[in-house]
Protein backbone atom coordinates (compact mmCIF):
# COMPACT_ATOMS: atom_id res chain seq x y z
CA UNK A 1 0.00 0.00 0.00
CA UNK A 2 2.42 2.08 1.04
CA UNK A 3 5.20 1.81 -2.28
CA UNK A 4 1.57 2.01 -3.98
CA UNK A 5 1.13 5.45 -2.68
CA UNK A 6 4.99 6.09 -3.51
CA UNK A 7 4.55 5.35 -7.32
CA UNK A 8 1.53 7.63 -7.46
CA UNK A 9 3.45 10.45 -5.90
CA UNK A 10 6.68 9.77 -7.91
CA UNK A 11 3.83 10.37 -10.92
CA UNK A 12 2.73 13.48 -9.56
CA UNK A 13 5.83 15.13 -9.77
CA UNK A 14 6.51 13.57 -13.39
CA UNK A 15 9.58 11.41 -12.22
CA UNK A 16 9.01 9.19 -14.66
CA UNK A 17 8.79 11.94 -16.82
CA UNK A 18 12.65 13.73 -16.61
CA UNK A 19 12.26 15.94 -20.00
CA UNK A 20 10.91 19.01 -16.95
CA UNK A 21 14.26 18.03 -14.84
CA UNK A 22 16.91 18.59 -17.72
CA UNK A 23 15.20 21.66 -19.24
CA UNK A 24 16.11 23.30 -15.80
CA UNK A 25 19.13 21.44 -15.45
CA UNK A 26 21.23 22.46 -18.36
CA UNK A 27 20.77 26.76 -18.22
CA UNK A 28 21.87 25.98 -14.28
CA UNK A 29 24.78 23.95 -15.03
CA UNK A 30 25.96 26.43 -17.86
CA UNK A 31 25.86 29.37 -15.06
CA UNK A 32 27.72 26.92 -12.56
CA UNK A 33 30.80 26.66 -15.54
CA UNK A 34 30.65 30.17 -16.64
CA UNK A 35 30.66 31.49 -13.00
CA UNK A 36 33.50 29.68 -12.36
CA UNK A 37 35.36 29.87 -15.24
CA UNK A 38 35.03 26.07 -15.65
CA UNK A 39 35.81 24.64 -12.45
CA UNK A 40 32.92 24.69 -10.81
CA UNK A 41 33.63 23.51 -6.95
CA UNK A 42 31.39 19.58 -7.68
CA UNK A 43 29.75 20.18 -3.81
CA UNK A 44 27.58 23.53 -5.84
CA UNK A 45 27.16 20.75 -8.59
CA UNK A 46 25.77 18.17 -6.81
CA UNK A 47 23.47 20.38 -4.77
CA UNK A 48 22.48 22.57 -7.75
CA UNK A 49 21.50 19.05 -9.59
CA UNK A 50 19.77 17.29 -6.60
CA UNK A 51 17.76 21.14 -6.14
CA UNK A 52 16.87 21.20 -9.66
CA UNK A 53 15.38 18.13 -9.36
CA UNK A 54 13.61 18.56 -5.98
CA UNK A 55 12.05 22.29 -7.13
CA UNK A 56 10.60 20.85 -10.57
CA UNK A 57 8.97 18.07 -8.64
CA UNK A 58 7.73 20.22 -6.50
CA UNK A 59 6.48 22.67 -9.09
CA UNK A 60 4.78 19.60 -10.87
CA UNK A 61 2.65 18.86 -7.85
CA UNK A 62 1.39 22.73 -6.99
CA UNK A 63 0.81 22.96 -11.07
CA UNK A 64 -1.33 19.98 -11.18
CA UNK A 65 -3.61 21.71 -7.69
CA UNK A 66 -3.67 24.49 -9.16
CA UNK A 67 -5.00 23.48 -12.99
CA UNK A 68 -6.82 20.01 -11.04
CA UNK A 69 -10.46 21.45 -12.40
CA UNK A 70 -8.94 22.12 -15.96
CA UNK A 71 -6.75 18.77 -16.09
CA UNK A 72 -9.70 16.47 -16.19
CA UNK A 73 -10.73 18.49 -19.64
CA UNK A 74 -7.46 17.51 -21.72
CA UNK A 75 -6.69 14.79 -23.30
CA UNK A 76 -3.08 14.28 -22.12
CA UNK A 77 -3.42 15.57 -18.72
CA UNK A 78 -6.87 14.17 -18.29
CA UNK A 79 -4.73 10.63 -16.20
CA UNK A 80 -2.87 12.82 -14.02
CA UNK A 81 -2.96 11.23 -10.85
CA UNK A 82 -5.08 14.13 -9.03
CA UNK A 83 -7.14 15.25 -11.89
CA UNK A 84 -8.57 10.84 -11.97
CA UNK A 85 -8.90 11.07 -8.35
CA UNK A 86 -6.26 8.56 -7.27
CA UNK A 87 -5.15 11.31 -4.76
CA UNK A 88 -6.63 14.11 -3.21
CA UNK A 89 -5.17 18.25 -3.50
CA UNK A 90 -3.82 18.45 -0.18
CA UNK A 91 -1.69 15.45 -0.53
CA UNK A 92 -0.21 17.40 -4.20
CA UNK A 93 0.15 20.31 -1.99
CA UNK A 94 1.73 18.26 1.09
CA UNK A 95 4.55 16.92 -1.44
CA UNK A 96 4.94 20.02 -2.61
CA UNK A 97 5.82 21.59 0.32
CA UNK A 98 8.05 18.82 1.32
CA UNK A 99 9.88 18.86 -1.64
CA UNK A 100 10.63 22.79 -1.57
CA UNK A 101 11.64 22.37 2.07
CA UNK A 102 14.27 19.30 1.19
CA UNK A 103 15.19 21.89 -1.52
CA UNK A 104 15.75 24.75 0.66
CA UNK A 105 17.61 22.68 3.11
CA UNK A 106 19.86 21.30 0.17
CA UNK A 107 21.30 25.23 0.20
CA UNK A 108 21.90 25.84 4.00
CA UNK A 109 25.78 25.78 3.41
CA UNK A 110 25.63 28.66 1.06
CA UNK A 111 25.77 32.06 1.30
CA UNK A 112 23.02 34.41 2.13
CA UNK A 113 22.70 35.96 -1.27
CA UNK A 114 21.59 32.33 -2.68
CA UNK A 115 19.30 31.84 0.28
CA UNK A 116 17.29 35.01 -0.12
CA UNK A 117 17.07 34.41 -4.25
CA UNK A 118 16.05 30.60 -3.24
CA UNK A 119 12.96 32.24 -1.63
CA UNK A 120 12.15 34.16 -4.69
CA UNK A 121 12.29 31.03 -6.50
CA UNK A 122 9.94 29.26 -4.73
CA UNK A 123 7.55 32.02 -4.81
CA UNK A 124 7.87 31.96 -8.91
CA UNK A 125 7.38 28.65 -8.94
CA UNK A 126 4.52 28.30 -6.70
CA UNK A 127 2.64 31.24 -8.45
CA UNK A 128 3.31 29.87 -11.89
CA UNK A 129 -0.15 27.69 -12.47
CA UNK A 130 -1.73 30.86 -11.95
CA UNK A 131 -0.82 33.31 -14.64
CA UNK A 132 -2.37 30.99 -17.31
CA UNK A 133 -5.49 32.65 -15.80
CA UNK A 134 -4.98 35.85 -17.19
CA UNK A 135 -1.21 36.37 -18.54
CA UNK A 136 -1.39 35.85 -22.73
CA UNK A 137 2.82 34.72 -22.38
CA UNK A 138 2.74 32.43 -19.30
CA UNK A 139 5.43 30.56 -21.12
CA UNK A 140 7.71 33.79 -20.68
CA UNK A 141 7.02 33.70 -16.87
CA UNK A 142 7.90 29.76 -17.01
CA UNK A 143 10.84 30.51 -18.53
CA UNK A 144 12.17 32.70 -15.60
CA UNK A 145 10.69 30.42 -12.90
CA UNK A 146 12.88 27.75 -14.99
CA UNK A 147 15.87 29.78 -14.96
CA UNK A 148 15.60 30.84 -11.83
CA UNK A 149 18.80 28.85 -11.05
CA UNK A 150 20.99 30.88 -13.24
CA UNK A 151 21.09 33.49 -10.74
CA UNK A 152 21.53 31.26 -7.82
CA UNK A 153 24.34 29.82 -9.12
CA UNK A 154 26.13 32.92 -10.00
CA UNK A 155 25.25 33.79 -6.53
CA UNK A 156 26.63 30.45 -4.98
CA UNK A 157 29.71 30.88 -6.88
CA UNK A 158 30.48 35.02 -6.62
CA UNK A 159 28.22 36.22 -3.70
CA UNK A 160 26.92 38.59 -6.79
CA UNK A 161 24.74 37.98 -9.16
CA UNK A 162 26.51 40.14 -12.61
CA UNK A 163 24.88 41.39 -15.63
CA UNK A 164 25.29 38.32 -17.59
CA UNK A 165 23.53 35.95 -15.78
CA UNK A 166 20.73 38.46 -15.89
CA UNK A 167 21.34 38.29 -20.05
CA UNK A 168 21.01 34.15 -19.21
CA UNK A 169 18.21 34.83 -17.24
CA UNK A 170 16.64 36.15 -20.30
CA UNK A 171 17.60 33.72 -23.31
CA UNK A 172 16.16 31.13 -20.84
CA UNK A 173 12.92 33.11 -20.99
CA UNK A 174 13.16 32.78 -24.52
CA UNK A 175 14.29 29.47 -24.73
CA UNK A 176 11.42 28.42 -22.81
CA UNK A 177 9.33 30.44 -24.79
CA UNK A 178 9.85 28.59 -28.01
CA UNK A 179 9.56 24.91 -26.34
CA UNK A 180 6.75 25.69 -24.46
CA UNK A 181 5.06 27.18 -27.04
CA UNK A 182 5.35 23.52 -29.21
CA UNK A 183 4.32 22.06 -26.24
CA UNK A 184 0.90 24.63 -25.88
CA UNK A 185 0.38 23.82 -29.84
CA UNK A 186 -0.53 20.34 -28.43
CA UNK A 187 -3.34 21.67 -26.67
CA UNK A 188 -4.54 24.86 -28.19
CA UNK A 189 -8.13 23.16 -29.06
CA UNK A 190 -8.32 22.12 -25.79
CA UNK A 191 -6.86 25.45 -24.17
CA UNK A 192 -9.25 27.22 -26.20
CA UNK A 193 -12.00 25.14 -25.05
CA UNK A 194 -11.62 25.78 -21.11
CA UNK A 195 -10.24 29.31 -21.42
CA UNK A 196 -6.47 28.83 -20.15
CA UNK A 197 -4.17 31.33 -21.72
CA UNK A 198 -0.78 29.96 -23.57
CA UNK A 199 1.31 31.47 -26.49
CA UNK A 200 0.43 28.95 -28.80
CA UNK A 201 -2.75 30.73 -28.85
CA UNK A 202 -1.43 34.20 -28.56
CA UNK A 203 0.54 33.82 -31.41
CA UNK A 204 -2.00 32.26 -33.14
CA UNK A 205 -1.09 31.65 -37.05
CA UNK A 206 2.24 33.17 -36.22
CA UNK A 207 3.49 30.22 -33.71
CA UNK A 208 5.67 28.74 -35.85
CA UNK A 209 7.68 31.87 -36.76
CA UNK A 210 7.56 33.02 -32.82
CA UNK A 211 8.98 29.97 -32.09
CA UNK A 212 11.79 30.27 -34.55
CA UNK A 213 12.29 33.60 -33.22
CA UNK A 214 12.47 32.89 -29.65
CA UNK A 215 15.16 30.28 -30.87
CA UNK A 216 17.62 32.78 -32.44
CA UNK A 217 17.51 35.45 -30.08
CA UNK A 218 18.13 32.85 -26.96
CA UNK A 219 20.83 31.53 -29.09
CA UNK A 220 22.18 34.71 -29.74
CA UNK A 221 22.63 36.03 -26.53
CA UNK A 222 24.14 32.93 -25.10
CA UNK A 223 26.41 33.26 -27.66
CA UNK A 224 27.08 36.89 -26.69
CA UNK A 225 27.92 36.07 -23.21
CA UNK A 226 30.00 33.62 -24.57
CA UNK A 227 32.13 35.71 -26.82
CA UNK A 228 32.28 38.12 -23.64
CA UNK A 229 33.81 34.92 -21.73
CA UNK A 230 36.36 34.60 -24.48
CA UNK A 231 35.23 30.66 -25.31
CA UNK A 232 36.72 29.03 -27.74
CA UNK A 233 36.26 26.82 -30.95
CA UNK A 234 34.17 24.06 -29.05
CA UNK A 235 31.84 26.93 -27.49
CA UNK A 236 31.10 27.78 -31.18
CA UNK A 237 30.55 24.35 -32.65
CA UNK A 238 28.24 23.61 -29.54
CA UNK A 239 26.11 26.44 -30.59
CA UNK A 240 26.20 25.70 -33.83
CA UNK A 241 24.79 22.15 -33.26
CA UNK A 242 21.70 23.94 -31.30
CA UNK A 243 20.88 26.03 -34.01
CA UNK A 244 20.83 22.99 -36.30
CA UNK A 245 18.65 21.56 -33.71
CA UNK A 246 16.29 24.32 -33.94
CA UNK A 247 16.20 23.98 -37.48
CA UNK A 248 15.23 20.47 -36.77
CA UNK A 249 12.26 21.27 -34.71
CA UNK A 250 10.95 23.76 -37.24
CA UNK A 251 10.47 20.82 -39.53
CA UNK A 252 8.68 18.79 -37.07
CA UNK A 253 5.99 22.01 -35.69
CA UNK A 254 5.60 23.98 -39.26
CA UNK A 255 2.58 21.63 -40.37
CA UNK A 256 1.48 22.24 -36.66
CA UNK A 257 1.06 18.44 -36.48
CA UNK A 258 0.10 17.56 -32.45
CA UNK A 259 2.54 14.49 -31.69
CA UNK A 260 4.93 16.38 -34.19
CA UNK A 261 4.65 19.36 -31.67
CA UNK A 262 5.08 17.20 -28.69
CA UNK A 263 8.38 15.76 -30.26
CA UNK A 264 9.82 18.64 -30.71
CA UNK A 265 9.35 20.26 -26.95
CA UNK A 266 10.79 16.76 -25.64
CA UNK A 267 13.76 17.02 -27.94
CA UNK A 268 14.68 20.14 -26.57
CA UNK A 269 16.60 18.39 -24.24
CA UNK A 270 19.20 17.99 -26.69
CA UNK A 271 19.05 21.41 -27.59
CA UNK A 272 20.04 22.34 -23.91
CA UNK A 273 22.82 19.42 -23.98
CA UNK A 274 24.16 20.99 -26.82
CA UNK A 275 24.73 24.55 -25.64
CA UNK A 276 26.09 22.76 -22.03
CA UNK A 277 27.93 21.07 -24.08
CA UNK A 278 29.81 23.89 -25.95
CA UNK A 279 30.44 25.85 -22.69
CA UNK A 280 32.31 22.75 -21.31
CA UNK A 281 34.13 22.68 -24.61
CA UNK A 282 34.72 26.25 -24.96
C-alpha cells in the first residue's frame, strides 16, 4: 500500500517523466561553468543538480492543484494522478511543500545571497499555475521560474549575481518560450475550449515563426555572453549544433502536427545538452 502510494506520488511530480528536470538542469549547469570559469567547486554541482530536481517536482505537484479542475478536460493531462482522483489536493500540496523544504535545506551551506534568491524562486514557482489565468505569455514567466537557477548559481559561486547571468536569465525566458510554445500547440483546441491562456494561442497563425524567433535570439545572446567569456572553438561548434537543432524542430511544428509538436518540446533536451555542451568545450 504504502510503495503504492509512492509510485503515485513519484507520478505526480513527473519522475518518470525527466524531459521538466533537464530543461532546468542544463541553463543551471551552464551558469555553474561560466561562473566559475570552468571549475565549478562539484559540492555547488551536486546540490544545484539534486535542487533542480527537488524544485521541478515540486512545481509539478502545486501545477497539477492548481489546474486540477482544468486537467480532467485535456486529453493528455486528463490521467494525471489528481485530476482521476487517485489522490486528493492536499496530498499534491503536502509533497509540494516537502519537496521545496528538502530543496531549501539542500542550500543551507551557502551564502546568504543564494538563500534570499532561493525564496524568490519558490515564490515563482509556486505562483506559476496561476498566470495561465490571465497572462497571454505564461510561457515567458515559465521561462524565468525555470531559470531561476541561473542566478543562484552565479550567486553560490560570486556572492553577486553580474549582468550576464541576468542576459542568461533572459535567453532562458526565450528558450522556454519557443519549447513551451510547441508544447501549448498540443493543446490549443483544448486550451481554447476551457479558457487557459498559452502562447500557442497568442501567437496564433504566427506560432511557428515566434517559435523560430524565440530560438535565435536565446541563441544569440548565449552566444554573446559567450564571446564576452572569451570561449573558444568548441563553445562555437556547440552552438552551432543547437541552431541545427532548432532547425530540426521547425520541420517537425511547421505543419502544426500535435505528436509532431510534442516531439519537438521533448527534444529540446538535446538542444540544452548541446549549448552545455559547448560551454564545457569552450
Amino acid at each position: 500500500m504504502i510503495i503504492q502510494r509512492l509510485i503515485i506520488y513519484a507520478q505526480l511530480v513527473r519522475l518518470d517523466k525527466p524531459i521538466g528536470s533537464l530543461l532546468l538542469l542544463w541553463p543551471t549547469l551552464c551558469a555553474l561553468w561560466l561562473a566559475s570559469d570552468g571549475k565549478p567547486d562539484w559540492h555547488l554541482v551536486l546540490i544545484f543538480s539534486v535542487g533542480t530536481v527537488l524544485m521541478r517536482s515540486a512545481g509539478c505537484a502545486i501545477n497539477d492543484f492548481a489546474d486540477r479542475d482544468f486537467d480532467r478536460h485535456v486529453k493528455r493531462t486528463a490521467e494525471r494522478p489528481l485530476t482521476a482522483g487517485k489522490i486528493r489536493a492536499w496530498e499534491a500540496v503536502m509533497v509540494a511543500v516537502v519537496l521545496a523544504m528538502l530543496s531549501l535545506a539542500l542550500i543551507t551551506p551557502l551564502n546568504l545571497l543564494t538563500k534570499q534568491l532561493s525564496v524568490l524562486a519558490v515564490l515563482i514557482a509556486a505562483s506559476y499555475p496561476y498566470f495561465k489565468r490571465f497572462f497571454a505569455l505564461p510561457q515567458a514567466y515559465l521561462g524565468i521560474a525555470f531559470g531561476f537557477g541561473i542566478p543562484m548559481a552565479y550567486a553560490a559561486v560570486l556572492n553577486t549575481v553580474p549582468t550576464e547571468a541576468w542576459v542568461l536569465l533572459l535567453a532562458n525566458v526565450f528558450w522556454a518560450l519557443a519549447y513551451d510554445t510547441e508544447y501549448a500547440m498540443v493543446d490549443r483546441d483544448d486550451d481554447l475550449r476551457i479558457g487557459i491562456r498559452t502562447s500557442a494561442i497568442t501567437f496564433g497563425r504566427y506560432d511557428v515563426l515566434a517559435v523560430m524567433l524565440c530560438y535565435a535570439i536565446s541563441l544569440a545572446l548565449i552566444t554573446a555572453v559567450g564571446v564576452q567569456h572569451g570561449l573558444g572553438k568548441g563553445f562555437f561548434s556547440g552552438m552551432l549544433v543547437a541552431a541545427g537543432i532548432a532547425v530540426y524542430h521547425w520541420t517537425l511544428i511547421r505543419g502544426r502536427d500535435r505528436m509532431r509538436c510534442f516531439a519537438a518540446f521533448r527534444h529540446n533536451n538535446w538542444l540544452g545538452a548541446a549549448v552545455f555542451a559547448g560551454v564545457v568545450l569552450g
